[in-house]
Protein backbone atom coordinates (compact mmCIF):
# COMPACT_ATOMS: atom_id res chain seq x y z
CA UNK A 1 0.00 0.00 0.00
CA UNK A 2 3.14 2.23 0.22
CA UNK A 3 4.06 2.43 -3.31
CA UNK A 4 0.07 2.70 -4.23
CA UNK A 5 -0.22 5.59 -1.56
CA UNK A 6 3.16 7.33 -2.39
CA UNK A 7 1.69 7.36 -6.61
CA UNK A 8 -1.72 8.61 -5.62
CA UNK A 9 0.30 11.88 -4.23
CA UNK A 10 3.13 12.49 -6.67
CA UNK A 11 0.42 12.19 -9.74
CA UNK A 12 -2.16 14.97 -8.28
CA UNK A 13 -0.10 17.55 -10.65
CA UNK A 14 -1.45 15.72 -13.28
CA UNK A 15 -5.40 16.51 -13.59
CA UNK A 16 -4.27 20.40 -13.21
CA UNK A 17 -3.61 20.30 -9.69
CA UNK A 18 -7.07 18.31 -9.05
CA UNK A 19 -8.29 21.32 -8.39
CA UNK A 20 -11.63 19.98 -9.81
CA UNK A 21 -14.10 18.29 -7.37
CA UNK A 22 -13.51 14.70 -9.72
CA UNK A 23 -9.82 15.20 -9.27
CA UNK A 24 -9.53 15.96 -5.52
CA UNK A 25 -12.45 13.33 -4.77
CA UNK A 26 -10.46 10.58 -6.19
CA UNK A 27 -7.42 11.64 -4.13
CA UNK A 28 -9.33 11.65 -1.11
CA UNK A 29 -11.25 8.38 -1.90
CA UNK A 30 -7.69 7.09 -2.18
CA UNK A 31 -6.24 8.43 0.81
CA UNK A 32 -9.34 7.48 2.80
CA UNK A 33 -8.92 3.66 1.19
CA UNK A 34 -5.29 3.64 2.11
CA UNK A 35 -5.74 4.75 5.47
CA UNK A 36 -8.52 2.48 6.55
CA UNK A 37 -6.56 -0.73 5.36
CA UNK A 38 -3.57 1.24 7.42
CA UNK A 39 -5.81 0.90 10.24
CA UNK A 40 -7.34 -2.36 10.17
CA UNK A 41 -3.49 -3.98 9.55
CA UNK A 42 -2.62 -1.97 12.78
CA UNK A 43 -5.35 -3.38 14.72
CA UNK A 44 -4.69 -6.84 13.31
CA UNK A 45 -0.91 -6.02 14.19
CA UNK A 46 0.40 -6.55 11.35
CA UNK A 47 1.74 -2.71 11.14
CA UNK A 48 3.35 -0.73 14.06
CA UNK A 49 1.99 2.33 15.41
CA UNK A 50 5.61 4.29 14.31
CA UNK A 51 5.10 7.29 15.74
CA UNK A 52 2.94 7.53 18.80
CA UNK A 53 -0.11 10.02 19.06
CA UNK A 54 1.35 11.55 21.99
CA UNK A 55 5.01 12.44 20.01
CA UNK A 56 2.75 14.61 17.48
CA UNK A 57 0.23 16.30 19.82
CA UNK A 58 1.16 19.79 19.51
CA UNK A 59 0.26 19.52 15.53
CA UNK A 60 -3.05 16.69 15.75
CA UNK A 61 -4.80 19.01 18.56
CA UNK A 62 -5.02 22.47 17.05
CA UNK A 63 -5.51 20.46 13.78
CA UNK A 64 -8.43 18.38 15.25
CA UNK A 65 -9.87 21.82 17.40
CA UNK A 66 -9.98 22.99 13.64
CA UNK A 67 -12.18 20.44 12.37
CA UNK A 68 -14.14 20.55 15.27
CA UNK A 69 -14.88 24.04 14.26
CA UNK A 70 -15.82 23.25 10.94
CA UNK A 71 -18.62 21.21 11.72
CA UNK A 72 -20.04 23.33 14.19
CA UNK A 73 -19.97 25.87 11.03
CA UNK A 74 -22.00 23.58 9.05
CA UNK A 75 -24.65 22.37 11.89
CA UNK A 76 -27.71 24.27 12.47
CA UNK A 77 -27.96 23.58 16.10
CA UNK A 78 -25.96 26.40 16.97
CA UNK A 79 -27.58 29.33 18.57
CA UNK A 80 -29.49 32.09 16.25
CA UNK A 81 -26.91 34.58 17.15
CA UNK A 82 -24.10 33.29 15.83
CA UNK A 83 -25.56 32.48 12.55
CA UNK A 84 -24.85 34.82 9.31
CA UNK A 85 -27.39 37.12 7.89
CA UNK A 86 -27.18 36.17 4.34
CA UNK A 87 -29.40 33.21 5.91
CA UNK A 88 -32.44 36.06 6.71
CA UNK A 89 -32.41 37.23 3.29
CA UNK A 90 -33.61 34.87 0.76
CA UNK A 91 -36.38 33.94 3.17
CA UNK A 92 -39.15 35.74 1.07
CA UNK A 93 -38.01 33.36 -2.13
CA UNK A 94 -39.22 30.20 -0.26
CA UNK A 95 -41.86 28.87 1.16
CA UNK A 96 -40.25 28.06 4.57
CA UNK A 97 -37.33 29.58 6.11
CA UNK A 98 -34.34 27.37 5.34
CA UNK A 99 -32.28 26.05 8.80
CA UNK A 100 -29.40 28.55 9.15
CA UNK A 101 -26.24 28.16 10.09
CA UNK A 102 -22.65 29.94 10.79
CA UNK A 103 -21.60 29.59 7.20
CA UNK A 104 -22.97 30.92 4.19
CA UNK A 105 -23.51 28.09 2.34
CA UNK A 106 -22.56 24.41 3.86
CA UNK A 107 -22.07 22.66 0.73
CA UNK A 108 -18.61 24.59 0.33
CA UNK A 109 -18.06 24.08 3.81
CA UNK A 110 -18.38 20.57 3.64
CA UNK A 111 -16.21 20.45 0.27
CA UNK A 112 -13.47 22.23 1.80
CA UNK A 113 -13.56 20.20 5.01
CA UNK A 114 -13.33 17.01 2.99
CA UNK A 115 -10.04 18.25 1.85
CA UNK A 116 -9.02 19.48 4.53
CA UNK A 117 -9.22 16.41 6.40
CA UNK A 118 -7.62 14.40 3.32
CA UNK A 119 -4.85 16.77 3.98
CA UNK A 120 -4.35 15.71 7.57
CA UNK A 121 -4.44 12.02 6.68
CA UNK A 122 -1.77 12.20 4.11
CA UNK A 123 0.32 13.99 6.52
CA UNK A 124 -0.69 10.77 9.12
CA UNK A 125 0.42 8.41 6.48
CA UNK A 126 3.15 9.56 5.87
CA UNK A 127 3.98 10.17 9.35
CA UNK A 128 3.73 6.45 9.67
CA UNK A 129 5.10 5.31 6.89
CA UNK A 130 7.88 7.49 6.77
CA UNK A 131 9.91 6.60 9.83
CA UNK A 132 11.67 3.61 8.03
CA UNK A 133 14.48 5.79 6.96
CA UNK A 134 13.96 3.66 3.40
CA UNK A 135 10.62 4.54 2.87
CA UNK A 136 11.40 8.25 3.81
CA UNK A 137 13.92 8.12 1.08
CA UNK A 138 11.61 6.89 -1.76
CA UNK A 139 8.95 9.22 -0.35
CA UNK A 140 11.16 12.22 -1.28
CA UNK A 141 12.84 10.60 -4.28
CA UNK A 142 9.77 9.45 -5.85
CA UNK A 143 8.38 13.59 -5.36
CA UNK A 144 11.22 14.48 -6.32
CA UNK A 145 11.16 12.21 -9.87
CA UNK A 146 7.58 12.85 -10.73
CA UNK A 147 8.47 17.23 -10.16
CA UNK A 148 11.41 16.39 -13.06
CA UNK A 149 8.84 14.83 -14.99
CA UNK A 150 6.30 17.91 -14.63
CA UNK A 151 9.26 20.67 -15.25
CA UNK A 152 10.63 18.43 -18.38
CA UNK A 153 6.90 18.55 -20.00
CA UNK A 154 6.62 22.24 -18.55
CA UNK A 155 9.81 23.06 -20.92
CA UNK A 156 9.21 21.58 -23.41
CA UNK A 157 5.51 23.07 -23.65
CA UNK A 158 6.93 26.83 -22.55
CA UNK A 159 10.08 26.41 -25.31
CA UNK A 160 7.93 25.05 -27.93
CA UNK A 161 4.80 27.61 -27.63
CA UNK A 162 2.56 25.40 -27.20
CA UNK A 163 0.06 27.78 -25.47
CA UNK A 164 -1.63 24.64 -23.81
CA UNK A 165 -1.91 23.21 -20.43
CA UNK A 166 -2.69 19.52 -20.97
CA UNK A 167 -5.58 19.35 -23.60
CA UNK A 168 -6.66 22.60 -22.38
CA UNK A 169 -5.97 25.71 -24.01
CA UNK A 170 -4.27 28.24 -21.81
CA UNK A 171 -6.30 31.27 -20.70
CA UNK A 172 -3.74 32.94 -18.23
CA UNK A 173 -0.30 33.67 -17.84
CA UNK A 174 0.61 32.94 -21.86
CA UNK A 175 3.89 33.39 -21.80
CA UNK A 176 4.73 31.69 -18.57
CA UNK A 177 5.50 28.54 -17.53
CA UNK A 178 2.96 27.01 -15.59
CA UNK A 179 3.35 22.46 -16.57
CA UNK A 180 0.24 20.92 -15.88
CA UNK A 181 -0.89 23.60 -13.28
CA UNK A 182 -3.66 26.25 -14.26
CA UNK A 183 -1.59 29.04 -12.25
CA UNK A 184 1.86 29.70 -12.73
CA UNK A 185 2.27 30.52 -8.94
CA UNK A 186 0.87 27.43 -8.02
CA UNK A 187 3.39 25.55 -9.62
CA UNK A 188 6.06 27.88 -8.33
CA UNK A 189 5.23 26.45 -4.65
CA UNK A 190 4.96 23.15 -6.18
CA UNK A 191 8.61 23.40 -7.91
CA UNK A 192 10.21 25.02 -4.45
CA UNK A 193 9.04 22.09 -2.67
CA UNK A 194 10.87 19.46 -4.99
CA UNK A 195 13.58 22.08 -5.41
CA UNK A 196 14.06 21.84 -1.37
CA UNK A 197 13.84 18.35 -1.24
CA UNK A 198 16.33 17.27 -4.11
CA UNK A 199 18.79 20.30 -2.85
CA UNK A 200 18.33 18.20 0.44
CA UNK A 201 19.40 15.50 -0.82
CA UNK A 202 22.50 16.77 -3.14
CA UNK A 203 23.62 18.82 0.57
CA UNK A 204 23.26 15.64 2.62
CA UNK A 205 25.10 13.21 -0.18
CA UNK A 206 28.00 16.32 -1.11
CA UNK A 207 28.86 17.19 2.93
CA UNK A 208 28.62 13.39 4.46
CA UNK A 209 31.38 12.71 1.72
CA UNK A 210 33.21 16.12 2.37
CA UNK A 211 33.27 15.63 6.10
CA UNK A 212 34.55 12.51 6.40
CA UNK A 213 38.20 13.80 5.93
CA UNK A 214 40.53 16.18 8.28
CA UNK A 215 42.58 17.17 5.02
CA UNK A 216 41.24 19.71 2.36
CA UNK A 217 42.31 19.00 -0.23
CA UNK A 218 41.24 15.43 0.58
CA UNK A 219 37.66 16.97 1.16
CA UNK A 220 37.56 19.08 -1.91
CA UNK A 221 38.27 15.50 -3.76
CA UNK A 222 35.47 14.09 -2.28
CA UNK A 223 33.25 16.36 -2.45
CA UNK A 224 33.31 16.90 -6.20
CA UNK A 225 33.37 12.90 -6.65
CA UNK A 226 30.21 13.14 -4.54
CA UNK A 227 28.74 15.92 -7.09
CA UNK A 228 30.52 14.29 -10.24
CA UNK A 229 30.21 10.46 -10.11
CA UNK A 230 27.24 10.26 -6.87
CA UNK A 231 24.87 13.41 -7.47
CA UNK A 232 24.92 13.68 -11.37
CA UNK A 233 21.40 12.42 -12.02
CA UNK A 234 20.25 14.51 -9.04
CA UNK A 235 22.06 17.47 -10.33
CA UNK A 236 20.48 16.64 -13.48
CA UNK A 237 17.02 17.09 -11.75
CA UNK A 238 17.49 20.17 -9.88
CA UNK A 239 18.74 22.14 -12.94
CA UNK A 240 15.52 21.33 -14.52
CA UNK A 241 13.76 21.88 -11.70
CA UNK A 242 15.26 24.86 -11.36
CA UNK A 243 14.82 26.28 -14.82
CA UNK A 244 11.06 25.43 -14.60
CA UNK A 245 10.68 27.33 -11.63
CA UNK A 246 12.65 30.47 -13.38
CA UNK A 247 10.48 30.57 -16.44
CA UNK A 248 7.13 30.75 -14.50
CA UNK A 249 8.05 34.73 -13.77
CA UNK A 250 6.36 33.97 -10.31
CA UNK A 251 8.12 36.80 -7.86
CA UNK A 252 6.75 35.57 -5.16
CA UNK A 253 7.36 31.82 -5.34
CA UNK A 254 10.84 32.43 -6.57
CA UNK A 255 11.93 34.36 -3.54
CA UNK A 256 9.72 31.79 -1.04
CA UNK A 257 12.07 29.00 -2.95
CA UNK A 258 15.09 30.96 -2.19
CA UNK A 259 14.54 31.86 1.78
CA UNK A 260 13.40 28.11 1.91
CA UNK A 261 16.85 26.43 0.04
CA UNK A 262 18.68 29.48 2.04
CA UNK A 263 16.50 28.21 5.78
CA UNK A 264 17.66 24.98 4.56
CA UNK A 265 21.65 25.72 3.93
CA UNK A 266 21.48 27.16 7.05
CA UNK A 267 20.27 24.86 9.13
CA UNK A 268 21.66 21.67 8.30
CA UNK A 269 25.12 23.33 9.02
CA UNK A 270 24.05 24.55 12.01
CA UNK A 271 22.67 20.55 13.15
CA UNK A 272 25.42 19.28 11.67
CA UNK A 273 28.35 21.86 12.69
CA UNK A 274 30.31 21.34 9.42
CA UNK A 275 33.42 23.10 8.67
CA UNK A 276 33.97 26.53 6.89
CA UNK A 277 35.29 24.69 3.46
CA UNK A 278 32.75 22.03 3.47
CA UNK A 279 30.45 25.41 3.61
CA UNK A 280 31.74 27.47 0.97
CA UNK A 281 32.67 24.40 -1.40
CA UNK A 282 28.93 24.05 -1.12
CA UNK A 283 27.96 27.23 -1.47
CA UNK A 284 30.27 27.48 -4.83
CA UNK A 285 28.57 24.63 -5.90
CA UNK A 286 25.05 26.49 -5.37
CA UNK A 287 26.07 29.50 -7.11
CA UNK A 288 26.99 27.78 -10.40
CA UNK A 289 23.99 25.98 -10.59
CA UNK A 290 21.95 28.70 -9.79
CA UNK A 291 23.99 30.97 -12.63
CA UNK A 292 23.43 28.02 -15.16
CA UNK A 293 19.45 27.71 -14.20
CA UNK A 294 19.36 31.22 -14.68
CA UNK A 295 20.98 31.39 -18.00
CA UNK A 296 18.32 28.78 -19.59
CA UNK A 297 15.02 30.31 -18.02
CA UNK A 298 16.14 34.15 -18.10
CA UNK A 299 13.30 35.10 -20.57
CA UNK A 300 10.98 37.81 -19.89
CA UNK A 301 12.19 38.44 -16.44
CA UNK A 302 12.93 42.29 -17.01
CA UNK A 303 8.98 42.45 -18.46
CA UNK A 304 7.97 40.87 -15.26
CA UNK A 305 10.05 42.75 -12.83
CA UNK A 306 9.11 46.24 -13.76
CA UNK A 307 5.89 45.03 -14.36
CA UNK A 308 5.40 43.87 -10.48
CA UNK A 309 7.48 47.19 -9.86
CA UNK A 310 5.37 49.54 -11.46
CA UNK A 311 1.96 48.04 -12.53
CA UNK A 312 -0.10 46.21 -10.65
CA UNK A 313 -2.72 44.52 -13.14
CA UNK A 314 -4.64 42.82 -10.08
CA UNK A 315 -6.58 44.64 -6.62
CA UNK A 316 -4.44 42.50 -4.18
CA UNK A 317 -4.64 45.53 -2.35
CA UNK A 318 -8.43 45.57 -2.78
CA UNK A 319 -8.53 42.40 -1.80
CA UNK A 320 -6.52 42.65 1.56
CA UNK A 321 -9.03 45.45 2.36
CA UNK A 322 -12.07 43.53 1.80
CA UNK A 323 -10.72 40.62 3.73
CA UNK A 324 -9.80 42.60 6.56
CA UNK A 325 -13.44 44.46 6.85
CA UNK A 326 -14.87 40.52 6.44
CA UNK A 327 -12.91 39.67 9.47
CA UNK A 328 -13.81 43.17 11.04
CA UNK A 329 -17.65 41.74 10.63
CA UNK A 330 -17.23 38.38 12.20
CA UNK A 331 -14.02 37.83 13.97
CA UNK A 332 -14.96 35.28 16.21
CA UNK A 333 -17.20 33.16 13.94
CA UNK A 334 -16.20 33.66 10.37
CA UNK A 335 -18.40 33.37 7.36
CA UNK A 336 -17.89 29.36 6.81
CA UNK A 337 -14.86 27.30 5.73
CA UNK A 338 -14.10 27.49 1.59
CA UNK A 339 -16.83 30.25 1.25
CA UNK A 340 -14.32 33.10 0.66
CA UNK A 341 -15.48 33.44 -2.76
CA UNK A 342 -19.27 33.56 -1.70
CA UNK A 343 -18.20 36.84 0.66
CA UNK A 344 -16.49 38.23 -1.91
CA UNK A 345 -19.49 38.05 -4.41
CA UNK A 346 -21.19 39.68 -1.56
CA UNK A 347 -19.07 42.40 -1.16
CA UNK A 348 -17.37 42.95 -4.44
CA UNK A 349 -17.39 46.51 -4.77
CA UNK A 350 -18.55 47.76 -7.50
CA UNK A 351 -14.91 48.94 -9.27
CA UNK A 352 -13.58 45.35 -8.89
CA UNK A 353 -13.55 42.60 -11.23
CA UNK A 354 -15.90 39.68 -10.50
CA UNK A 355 -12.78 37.05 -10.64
CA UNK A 356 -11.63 36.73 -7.90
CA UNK A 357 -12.13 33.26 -5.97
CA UNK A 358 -9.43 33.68 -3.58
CA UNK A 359 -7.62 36.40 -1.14
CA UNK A 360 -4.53 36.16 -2.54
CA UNK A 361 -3.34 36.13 1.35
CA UNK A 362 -4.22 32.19 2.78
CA UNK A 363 -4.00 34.13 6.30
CA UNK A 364 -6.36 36.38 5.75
CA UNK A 365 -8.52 34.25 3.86
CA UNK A 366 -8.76 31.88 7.09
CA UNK A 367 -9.26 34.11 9.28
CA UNK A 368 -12.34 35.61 6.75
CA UNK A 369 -13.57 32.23 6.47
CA UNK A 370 -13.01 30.49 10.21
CA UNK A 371 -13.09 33.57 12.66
CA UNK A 372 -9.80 34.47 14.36
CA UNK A 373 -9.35 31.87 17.01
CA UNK A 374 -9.75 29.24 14.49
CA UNK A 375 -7.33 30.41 12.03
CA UNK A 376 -4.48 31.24 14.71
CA UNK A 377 -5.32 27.46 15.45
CA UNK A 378 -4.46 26.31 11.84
CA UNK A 379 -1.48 28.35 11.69
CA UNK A 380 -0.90 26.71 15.07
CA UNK A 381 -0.32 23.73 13.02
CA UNK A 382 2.21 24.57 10.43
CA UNK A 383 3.65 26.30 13.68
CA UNK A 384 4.08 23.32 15.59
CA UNK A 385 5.42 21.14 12.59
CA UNK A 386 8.03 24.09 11.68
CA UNK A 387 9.00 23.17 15.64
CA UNK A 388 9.39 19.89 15.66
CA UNK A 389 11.63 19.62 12.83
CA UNK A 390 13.64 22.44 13.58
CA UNK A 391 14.04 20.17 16.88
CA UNK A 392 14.47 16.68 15.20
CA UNK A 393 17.65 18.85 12.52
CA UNK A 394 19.20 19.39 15.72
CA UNK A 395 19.16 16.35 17.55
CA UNK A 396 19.37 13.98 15.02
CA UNK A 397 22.75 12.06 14.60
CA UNK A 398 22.09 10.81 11.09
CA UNK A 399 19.26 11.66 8.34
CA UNK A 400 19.17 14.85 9.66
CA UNK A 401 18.32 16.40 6.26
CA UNK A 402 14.71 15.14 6.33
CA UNK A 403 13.53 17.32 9.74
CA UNK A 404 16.13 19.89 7.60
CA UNK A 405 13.76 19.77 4.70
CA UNK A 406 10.69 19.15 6.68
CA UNK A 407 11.29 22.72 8.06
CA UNK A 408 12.34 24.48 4.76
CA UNK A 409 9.42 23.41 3.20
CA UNK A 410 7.26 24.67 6.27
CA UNK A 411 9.06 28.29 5.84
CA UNK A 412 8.57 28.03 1.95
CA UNK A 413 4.44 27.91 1.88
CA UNK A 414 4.49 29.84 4.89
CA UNK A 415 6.02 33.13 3.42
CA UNK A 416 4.41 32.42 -0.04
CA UNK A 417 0.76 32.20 2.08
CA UNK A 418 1.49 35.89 2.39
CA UNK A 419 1.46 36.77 -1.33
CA UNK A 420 -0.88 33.87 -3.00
CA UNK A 421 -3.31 31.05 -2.36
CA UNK A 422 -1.02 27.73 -3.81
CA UNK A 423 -1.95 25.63 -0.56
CA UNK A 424 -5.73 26.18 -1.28
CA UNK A 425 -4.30 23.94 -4.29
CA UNK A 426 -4.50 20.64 -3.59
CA UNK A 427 -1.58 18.84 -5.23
CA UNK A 428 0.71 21.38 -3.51
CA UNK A 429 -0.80 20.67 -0.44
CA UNK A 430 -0.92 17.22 -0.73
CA UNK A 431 3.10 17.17 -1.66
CA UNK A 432 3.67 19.61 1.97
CA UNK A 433 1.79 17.20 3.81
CA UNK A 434 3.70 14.42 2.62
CA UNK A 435 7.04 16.08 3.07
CA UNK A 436 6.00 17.64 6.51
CA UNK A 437 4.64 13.83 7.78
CA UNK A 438 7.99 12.38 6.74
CA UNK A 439 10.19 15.20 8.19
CA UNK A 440 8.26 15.05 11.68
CA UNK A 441 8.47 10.99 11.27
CA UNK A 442 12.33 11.41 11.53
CA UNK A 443 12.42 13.94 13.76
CA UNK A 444 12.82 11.70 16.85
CA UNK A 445 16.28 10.04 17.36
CA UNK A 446 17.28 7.57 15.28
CA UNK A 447 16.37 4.40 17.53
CA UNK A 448 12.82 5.12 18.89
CA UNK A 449 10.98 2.82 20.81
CA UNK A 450 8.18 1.47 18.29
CA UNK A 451 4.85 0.17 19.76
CA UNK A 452 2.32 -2.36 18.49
CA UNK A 453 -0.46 -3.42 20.59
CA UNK A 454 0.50 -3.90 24.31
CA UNK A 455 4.28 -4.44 23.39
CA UNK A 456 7.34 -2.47 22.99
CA UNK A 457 10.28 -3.01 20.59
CA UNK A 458 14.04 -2.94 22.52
CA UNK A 459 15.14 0.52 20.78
CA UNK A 460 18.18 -1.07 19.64
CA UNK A 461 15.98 -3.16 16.70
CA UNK A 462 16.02 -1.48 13.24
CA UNK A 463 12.39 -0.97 12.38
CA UNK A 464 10.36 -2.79 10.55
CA UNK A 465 10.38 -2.98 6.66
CA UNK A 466 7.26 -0.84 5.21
């Protein structure tokens, strides 16, 4: 069920993000398959519990306290009080007064939830899965692979002028490279996070090799062996990667890729204290990949910068406003989960186009749609995982890269939350959650105790083969 779980993630690029109800339904019919035969093998024990419920608290509460929320939105036993006007108004159109609720309409609500919760079950799986040290290699290989695959077709589409996204003929963002993603931003966020996680890899593979040697010349050896002869197909990947990311013109996803790879960098030296060569040899090695990346997807950035510079062709600004006043309206309560859209067709005023589905700020958009309390909760989760794994880099004595790129990731849709909506996109979301579950997996030391029903494994025994 591994490899079957580990496809259904790394193929939600495919059906443009699934952002379509079909596309995100089968993903969370899948998810919800895998994870109830994950359940009934643990109860048969036949599968370990790998990570206890009590080692991930901090994230499952505020996460669960979330969900909890949600459904109160949805239920009309709530008192009259808290429930939104728009109920009061089509009364007149219907024979009876419909049952009223918190959020504007439930339907979304429910829709939204439904993903929501898929969300948190990928992250569980992975959780699970993901503390064989193995399996939390293929996780991250197999993203990283299938992110190649969606760059290479992305290139190839951009460089040819094909102005199509699949079978679909593109409507937005012509001359910008967006693979099989409707937004160009979105896949920005989805290329960072496979960017992190292959420049995780290269750092891990280049500096074990590099530090294994007192001499520096010795080290210098070894590290370009490592890059040369070890990394090359890996290389390979992130140049492509890389290039993909450059030609989508997204501002904002390139600089949340470069404070992520830079978080990341940072903090793996840090855990692993490795010396000032094995630092700048690395850093060389950055810099000339970087300068080559650049050099193949450098079209059409001087357009785009003094086009983000000096016009602004969308109302983010209007937006931010609106959200703010919706929040102003009902901060405790919110107007319903996924119904962001419905307030803004609402409220649109009148010099705005009618286009816009999302807040172009995640925060905001939360705290529009959920009430204050509840959104500061859901933050509360990305905050929690960004702990952990800053936690596990530092007290890990080997594999430390994956809590490394657990928390880079975590900082990359974090910052780019600020400026656009990509984890309101479910493939990106599904790819954090799998990353984040298998960065928190390793996050504990490298022998935990692993516990199956009633018994407990010595620490010393490797863990068992998913």
């Amino acid at each position: 069920m591994l490899h079957f779980f580990v496809a259904l993630v790394v193929l939600t690029p495919l059906p443009l993000g699934s952002v379509y109800p079909w596309s995100w339904g089968l993903l969370a019919v899948g998810t919800g398959c895998v994870l109830g035969i994950w359940c009934f093998r643990l109860l048969a024990g036949k599968a370990p519990l790998a990570v206890p419920l009590t080692a991930v608290w901090p994230t499952l509460l505020p996460f669960f306290l979330v969900v909890a929320w949600i459904v109160l939105q949805m239920v009309s036993a709530t008192p009259d009080s808290w429930h939104h006007p728009a109920w009061s108004w089509p009364a007149s159109a219907f024979n009876a007064t419909p049952s009223s609720r918190i959020t504007v309409d439930p339907a979304r609500t429910s829709a939204a939830l439904t993903r929501l919760i898929t969300y948190g079950a990928i992250f569980w799986l992975a959780l699970q899965y993901g503390r064989d040290r193995r399996a939390a290699q293929m996780m991250i290989k197999a993203l990283v692979f299938a992110a190649v695959a969606f760059s290479l077709y992305g290139l190839v589409v951009e460089l040819s002028e094909i102005r199509m996204v699949l079978w679909f003929p593109k409507a937005t963002a012509i001359d910008d490279l967006s693979s099989t993603f409707v937004n160009r931003n979105t896949f920005a966020t989805y290329a960072g996070l496979a960017l992190v996680c292959v420049s995780g890899l290269i750092l891990a593979r280049v500096e074990g090799r590099m530090a294994n040697t007192d001499d520096l010349a010795d080290s210098v050896d070894r590290g370009i062996d490592a890059i040369i002869a070890r990394s090359s197909t890996l290389i390979a990947g992130w140049l492509l990667i890389a290039s993909a990311l450059l030609l989508t013109h997204s501002l904002g996803g390139i600089f949340s890729t470069v404070l992520a790879l830079a978080s990341l960098v940072a903090l793996y030296i840090y855990a692993r204290g490795a010396r000032r060569e094995v630092i700048i040899g690395l850093a060389t090695g950055a810099i000339v990949l970087l300068g080559a990346a650049v050099v193949v997807g450098s079209t059409g950035w001087e357009e785009r910068f003094n086009q983000a510079l000096w016009n602004q062709p969308d109302d983010r600004g209007k937006l931010a406003l609106l959200s703010l006043q919706g929040i102003e309206e009902r901060p405790l309560l919110g107007t319903g989960y996924g119904n962001f859209e419905t307030y803004f067709e609402y409220r649109r005023p009148a010099d705005m186009e009618p286009r816009y589905t999302k807040a172009h700020n995640t925060y905001l958009e939360s705290a529009v749609e959920l009430g204050l309390p509840a959104a500061v909760m859901l933050v509360a989760v990305f905050v929690s995982i960004a702990v952990r794994t800053w936690r596990g880099a530092r007290r890990r004595r080997r594999d430390a890269i994956y809590p490394c790129i657990g928390f880079s990731a975590t900082v990359l849709v974090g910052v780019h939350s600020l400026l656009d909506f990509s984890l309101q996109i479910p493939a990106v979301t599904a790819a954090y959650c799998l990353i984040a579950g298998i960065a928190c997996a390793q996050a504990d030391p490298s022998e935990p105790t692993v516990h199956r029903r009633g018994r407990t494994r010595p620490p010393d025994q490797p863990p068992d083969r998913l």
